[in-house]
Protein backbone atom coordinates (compact mmCIF):
# COMPACT_ATOMS: atom_id res chain seq x y z
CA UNK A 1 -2.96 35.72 -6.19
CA UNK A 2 -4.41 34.30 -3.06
CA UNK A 3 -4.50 30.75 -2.64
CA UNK A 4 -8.03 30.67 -0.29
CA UNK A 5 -9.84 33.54 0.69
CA UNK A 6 -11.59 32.14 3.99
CA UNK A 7 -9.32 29.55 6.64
CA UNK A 8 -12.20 27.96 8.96
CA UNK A 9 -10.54 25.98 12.30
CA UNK A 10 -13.57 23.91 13.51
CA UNK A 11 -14.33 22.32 16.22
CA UNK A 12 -16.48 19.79 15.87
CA UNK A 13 -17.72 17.31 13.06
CA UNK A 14 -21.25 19.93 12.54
CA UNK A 15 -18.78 22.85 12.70
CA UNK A 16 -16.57 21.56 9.61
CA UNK A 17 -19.87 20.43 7.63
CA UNK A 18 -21.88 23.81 8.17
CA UNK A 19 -18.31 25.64 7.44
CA UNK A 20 -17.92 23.30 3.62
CA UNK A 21 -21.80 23.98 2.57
CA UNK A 22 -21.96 27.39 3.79
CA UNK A 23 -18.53 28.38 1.68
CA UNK A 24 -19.14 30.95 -1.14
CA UNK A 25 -17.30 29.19 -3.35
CA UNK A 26 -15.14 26.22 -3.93
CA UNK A 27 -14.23 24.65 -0.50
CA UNK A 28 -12.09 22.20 0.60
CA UNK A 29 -10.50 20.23 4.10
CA UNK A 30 -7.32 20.42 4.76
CA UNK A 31 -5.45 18.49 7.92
CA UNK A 32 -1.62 17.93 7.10
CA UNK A 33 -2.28 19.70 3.86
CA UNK A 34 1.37 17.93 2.82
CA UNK A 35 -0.51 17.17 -0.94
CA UNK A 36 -3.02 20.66 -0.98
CA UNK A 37 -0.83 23.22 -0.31
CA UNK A 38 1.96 22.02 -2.36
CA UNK A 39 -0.85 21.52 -5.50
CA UNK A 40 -2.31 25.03 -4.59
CA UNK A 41 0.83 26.64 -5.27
CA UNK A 42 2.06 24.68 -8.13
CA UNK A 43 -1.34 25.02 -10.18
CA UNK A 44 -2.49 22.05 -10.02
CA UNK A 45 -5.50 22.30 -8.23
CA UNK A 46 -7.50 25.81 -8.52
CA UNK A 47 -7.66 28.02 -6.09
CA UNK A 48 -10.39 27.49 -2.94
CA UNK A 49 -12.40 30.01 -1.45
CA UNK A 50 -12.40 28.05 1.83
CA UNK A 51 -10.19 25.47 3.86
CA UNK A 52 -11.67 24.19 6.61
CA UNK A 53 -9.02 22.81 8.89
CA UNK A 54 -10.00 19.73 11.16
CA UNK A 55 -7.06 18.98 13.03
CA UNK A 56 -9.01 20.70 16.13
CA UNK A 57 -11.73 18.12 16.08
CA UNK A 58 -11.28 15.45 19.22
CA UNK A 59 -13.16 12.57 17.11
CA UNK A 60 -10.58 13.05 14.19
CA UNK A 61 -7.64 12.83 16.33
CA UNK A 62 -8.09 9.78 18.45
CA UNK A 63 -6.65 6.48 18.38
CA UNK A 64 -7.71 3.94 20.83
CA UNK A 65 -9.45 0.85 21.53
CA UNK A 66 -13.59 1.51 21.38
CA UNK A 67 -16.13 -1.03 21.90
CA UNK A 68 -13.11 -4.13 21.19
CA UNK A 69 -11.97 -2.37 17.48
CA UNK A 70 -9.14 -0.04 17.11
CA UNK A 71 -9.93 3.03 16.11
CA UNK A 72 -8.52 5.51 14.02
CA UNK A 73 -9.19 9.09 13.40
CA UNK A 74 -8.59 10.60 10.02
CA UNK A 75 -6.58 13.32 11.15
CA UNK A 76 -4.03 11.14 12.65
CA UNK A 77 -0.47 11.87 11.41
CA UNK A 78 1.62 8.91 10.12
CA UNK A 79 4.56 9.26 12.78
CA UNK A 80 2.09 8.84 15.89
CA UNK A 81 0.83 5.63 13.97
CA UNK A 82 3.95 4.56 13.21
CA UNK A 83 4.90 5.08 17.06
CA UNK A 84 1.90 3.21 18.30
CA UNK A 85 2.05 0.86 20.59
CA UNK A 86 -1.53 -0.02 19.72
CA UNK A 87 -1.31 0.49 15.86
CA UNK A 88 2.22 -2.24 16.65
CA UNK A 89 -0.50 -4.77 18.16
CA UNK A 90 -3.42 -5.18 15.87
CA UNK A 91 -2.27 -3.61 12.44
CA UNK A 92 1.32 -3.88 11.97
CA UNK A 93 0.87 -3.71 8.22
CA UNK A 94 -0.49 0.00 8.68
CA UNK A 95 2.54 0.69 11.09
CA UNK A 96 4.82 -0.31 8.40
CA UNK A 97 3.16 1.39 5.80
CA UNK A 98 2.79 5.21 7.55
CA UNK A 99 6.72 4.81 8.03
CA UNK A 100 7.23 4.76 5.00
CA UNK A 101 5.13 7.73 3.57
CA UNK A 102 7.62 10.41 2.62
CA UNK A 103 10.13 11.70 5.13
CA UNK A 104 10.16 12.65 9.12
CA UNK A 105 8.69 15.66 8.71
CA UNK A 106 5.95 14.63 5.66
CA UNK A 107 5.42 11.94 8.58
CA UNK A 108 4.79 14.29 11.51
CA UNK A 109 2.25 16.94 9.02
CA UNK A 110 0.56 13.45 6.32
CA UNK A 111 -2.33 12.53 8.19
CA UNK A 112 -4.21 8.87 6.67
CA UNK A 113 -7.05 10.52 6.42
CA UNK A 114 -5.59 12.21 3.33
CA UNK A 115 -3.28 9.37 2.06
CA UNK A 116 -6.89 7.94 1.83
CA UNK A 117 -9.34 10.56 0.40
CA UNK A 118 -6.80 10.99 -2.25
CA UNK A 119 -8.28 7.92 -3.68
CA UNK A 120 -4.65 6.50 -5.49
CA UNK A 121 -4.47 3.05 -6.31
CA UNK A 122 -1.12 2.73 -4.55
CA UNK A 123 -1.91 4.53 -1.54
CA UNK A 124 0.51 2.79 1.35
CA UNK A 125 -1.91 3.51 4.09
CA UNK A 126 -4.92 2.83 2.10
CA UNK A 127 -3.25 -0.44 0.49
CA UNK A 128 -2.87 -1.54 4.44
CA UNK A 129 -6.28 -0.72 5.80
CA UNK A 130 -7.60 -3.12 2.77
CA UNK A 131 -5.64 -5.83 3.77
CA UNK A 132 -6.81 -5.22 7.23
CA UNK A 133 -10.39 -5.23 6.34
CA UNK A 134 -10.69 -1.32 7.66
CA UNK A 135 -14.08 0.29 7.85
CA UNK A 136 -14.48 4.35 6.96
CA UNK A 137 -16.44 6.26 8.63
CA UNK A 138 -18.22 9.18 7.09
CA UNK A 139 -20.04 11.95 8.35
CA UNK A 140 -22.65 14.31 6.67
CA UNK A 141 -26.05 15.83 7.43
CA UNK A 142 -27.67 12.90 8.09
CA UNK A 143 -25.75 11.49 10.31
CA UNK A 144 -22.54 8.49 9.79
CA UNK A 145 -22.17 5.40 7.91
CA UNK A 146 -19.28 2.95 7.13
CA UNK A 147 -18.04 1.87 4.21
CA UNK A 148 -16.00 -0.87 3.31
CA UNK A 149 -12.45 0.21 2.33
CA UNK A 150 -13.21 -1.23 -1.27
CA UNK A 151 -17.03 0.96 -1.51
CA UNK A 152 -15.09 3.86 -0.75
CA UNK A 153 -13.27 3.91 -4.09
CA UNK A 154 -14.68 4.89 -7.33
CA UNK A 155 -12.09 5.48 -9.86
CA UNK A 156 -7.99 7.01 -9.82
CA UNK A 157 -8.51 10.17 -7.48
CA UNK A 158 -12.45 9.37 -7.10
CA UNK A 159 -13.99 8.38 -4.03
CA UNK A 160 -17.62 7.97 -2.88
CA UNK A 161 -17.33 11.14 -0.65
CA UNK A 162 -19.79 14.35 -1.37
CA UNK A 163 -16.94 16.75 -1.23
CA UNK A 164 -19.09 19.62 0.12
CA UNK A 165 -21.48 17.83 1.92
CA UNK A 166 -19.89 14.41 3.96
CA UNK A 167 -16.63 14.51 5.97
CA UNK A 168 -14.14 11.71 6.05
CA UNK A 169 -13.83 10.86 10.16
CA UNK A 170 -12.14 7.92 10.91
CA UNK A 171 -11.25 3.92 10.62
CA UNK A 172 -12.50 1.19 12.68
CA UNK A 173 -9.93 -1.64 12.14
CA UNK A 174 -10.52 -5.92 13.90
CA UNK A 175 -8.23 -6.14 17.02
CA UNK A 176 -5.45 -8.74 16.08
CA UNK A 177 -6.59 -12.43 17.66
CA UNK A 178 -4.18 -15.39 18.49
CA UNK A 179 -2.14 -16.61 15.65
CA UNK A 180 -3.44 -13.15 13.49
CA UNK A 181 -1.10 -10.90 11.67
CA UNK A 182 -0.56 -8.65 8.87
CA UNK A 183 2.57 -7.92 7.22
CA UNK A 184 3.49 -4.63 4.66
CA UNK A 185 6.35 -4.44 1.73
CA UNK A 186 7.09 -2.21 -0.60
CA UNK A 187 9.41 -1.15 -3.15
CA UNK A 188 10.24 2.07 -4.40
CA UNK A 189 12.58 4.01 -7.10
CA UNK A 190 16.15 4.39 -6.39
CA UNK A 191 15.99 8.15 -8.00
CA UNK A 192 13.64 9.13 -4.90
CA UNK A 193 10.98 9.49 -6.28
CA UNK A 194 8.18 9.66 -3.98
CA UNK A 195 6.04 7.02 -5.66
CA UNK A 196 6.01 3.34 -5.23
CA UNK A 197 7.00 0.76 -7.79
CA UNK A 198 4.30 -1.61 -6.02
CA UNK A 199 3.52 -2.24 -2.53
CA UNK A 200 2.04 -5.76 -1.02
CA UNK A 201 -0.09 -5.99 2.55
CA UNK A 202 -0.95 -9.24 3.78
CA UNK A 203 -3.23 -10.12 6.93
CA UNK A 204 -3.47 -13.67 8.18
CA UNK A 205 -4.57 -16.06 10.49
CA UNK A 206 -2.98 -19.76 10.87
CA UNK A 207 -4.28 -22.74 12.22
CA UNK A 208 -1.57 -25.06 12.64
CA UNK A 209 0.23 -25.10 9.64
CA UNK A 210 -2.45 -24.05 7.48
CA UNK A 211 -3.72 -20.88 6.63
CA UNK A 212 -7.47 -20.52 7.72
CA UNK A 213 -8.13 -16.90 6.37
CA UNK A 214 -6.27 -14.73 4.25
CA UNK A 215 -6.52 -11.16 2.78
CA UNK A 216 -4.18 -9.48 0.24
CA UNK A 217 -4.28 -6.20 -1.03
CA UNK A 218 -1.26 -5.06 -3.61
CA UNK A 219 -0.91 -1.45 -5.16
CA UNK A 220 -1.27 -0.56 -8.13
CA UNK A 221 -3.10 -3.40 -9.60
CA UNK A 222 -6.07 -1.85 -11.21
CA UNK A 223 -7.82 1.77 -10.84
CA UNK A 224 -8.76 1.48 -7.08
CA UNK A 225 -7.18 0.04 -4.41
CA UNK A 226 -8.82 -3.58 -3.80
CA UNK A 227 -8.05 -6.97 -2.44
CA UNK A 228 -7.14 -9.83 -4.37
CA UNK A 229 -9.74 -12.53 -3.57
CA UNK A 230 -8.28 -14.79 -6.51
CA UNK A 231 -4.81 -15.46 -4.93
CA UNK A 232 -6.88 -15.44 -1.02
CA UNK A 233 -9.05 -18.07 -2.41
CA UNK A 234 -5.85 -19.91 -3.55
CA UNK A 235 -4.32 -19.67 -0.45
CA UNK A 236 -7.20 -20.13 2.01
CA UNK A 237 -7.06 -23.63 3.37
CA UNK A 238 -3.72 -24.94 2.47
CA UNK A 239 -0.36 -25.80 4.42
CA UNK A 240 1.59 -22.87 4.30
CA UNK A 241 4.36 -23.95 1.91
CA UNK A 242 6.21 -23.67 -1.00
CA UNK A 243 3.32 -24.59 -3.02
CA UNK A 244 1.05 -22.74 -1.24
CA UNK A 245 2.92 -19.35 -1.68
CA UNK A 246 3.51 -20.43 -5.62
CA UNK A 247 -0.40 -20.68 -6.14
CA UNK A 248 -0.70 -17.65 -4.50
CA UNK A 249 1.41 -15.68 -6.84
CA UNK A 250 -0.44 -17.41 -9.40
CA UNK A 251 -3.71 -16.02 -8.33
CA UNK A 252 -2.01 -12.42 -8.43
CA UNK A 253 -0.93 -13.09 -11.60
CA UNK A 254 -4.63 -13.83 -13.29
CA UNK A 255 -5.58 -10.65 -11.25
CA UNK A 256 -3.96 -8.20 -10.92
CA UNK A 257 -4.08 -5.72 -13.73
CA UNK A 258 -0.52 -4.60 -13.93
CA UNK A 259 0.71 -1.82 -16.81
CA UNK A 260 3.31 -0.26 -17.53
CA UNK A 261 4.36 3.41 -15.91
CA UNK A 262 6.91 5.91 -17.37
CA UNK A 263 6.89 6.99 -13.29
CA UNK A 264 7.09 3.59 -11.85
CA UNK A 265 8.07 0.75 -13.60
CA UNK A 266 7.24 -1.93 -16.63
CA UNK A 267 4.29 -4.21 -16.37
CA UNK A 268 6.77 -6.97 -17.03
CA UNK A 269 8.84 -5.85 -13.62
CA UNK A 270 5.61 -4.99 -11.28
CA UNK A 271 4.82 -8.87 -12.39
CA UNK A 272 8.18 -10.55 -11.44
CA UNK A 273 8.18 -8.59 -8.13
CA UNK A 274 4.59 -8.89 -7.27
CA UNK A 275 5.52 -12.47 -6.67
CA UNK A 276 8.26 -11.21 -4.55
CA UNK A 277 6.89 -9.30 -2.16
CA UNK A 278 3.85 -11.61 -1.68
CA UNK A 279 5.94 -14.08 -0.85
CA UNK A 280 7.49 -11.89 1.88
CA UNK A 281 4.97 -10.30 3.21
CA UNK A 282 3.24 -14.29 3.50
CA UNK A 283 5.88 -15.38 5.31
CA UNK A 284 6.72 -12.65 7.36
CA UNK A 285 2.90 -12.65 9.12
CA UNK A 286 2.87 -16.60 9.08
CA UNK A 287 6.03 -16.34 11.37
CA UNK A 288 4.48 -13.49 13.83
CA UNK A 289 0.82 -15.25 13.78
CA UNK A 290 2.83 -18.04 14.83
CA UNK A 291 4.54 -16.25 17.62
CA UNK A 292 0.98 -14.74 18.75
CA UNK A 293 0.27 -18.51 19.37
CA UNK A 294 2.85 -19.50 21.79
């Protein structure tokens, strides 16, 4: 049985939207394909009459500085994120994060655009483009918008995208200023499997010894990915510390909505560590927003 019927390369963002409403059947985009194919031919998505492929379109596949924010295209593979020199600079928590989706060569084919429109709650790219208060941009007949990272999610595997009718382009992401960084952990199953146990991203920016803004953004702790403004709140304002960090955790704690995974771990152990990794990934940007003040 054939998987698709109809394999559309376009060339442009029109091209790809004309190519998903004009399918005669079920339709779908496809860039690394690393997730699609593999469900296609295990069953467990149906079959498509018609992948359009956008790894041809120039807007998809930039990265660069425009108009001072660093911009991402969805079709953008992991490795040449993780490799970077730009990504290094202004969003090291999204560096960190694509190098540590699957293997090399899952790294050279994943694009973000598709860690994202997946919609997971434990996403590692998505999980870092929270914390770095990311902006999508979507395309569709009348033209683009942005979203907010958090508007873009709607449920596990649900986003606000029209599948036939509005295209998933790109991200627009702050440039790092002095004494600003972001920081990503995570921690996986020792079995290898390709899931994580939870994952923490952290952006921050220090004045002095206390920390003036915070954003924090852990996976999975609820349906969608989202930040968690009860620990920020905790932290925003106070002398980085001991105490600090401790409140912190405590504001992840009253949060987060942790449970319990046959896949991925107890609620009890995604609790313990969640205090963990917060508390590395705090003190791992404190130290480099510190640097980015000398």
């Amino acid at each position: 049985m054939n998987l698709w019927n109809t394999y559309h390369n376009a060339r442009s963002i029109p091209d790809a939207l004309q190519a998903l409403s004009a399918a005669a059947g079920d339709a779908s985009l496809i860039a690394g394909g690393t997730d699609l194919l593999l469900d296609l031919q295990q069953g467990r998505h149906a079959p498509v009459h018609t992948l359009v492929d956008v790894t041809a379109i120039p807007e998809m596949t930039a990265l660069e500085i425009r108009d001072g924010e660093l911009y991402i295209g969805a079709a953008v593979p992991h490795a040449r994120i993780t490799q970077s020199l730009l990504v290094k600079e202004h969003a090291a928590a999204l560096a960190t994060a694509s190098g540590l989706v699957g293997g090399p060569q899952v790294r050279n084919t994943a694009t973000l655009g598709g860690n994202v429109a997946h919609a997971l709650p434990a996403a590692d790219g998505t999980i870092a483009l929270v914390a770095l208060d990311a902006q999508a941009v979507i395309a569709g007949s009348s033209g683009t918008r942005r979203l907010s990272m958090e508007e873009l999610f709607l449920g596990p595997g649900r986003s606000a995208l029209e599948p036939r009718g509005e295209l998933l382009v790109g991200f627009y992401l702050p440039v790092r200023g002095i004494q600003q960084a972001s920081a990503f952990k995570r921690i996986m199953r020792p079995q290898g499997v390709a899931i994580a146990i939870l994952n923490t991203a952290v952006w921050l920016e220090r004045e002095g010894d206390t920390i003036a803004v915070v954003r924090i953004a852990i996976g999975p702790s609820g349906p969608v990915p989202r930040r968690l403004r009860q620990a920020e709140d905790a932290l925003r304002g106070q002398t980085f510390g001991a105490e600090a960090i401790q409140a912190g955790i405590d504001g992840v704690q009253a949060e987060a909505n942790f449970r319990t995974s046959r896949h991925r771990a107890t609620k009890e152990y995604r609790q313990k560590m969640a205090g963990v990794l917060l508390e590395d990934t705090l003190n791992m940007a404190w130290r480099v927003a510190g640097k980015a003040g000398d």
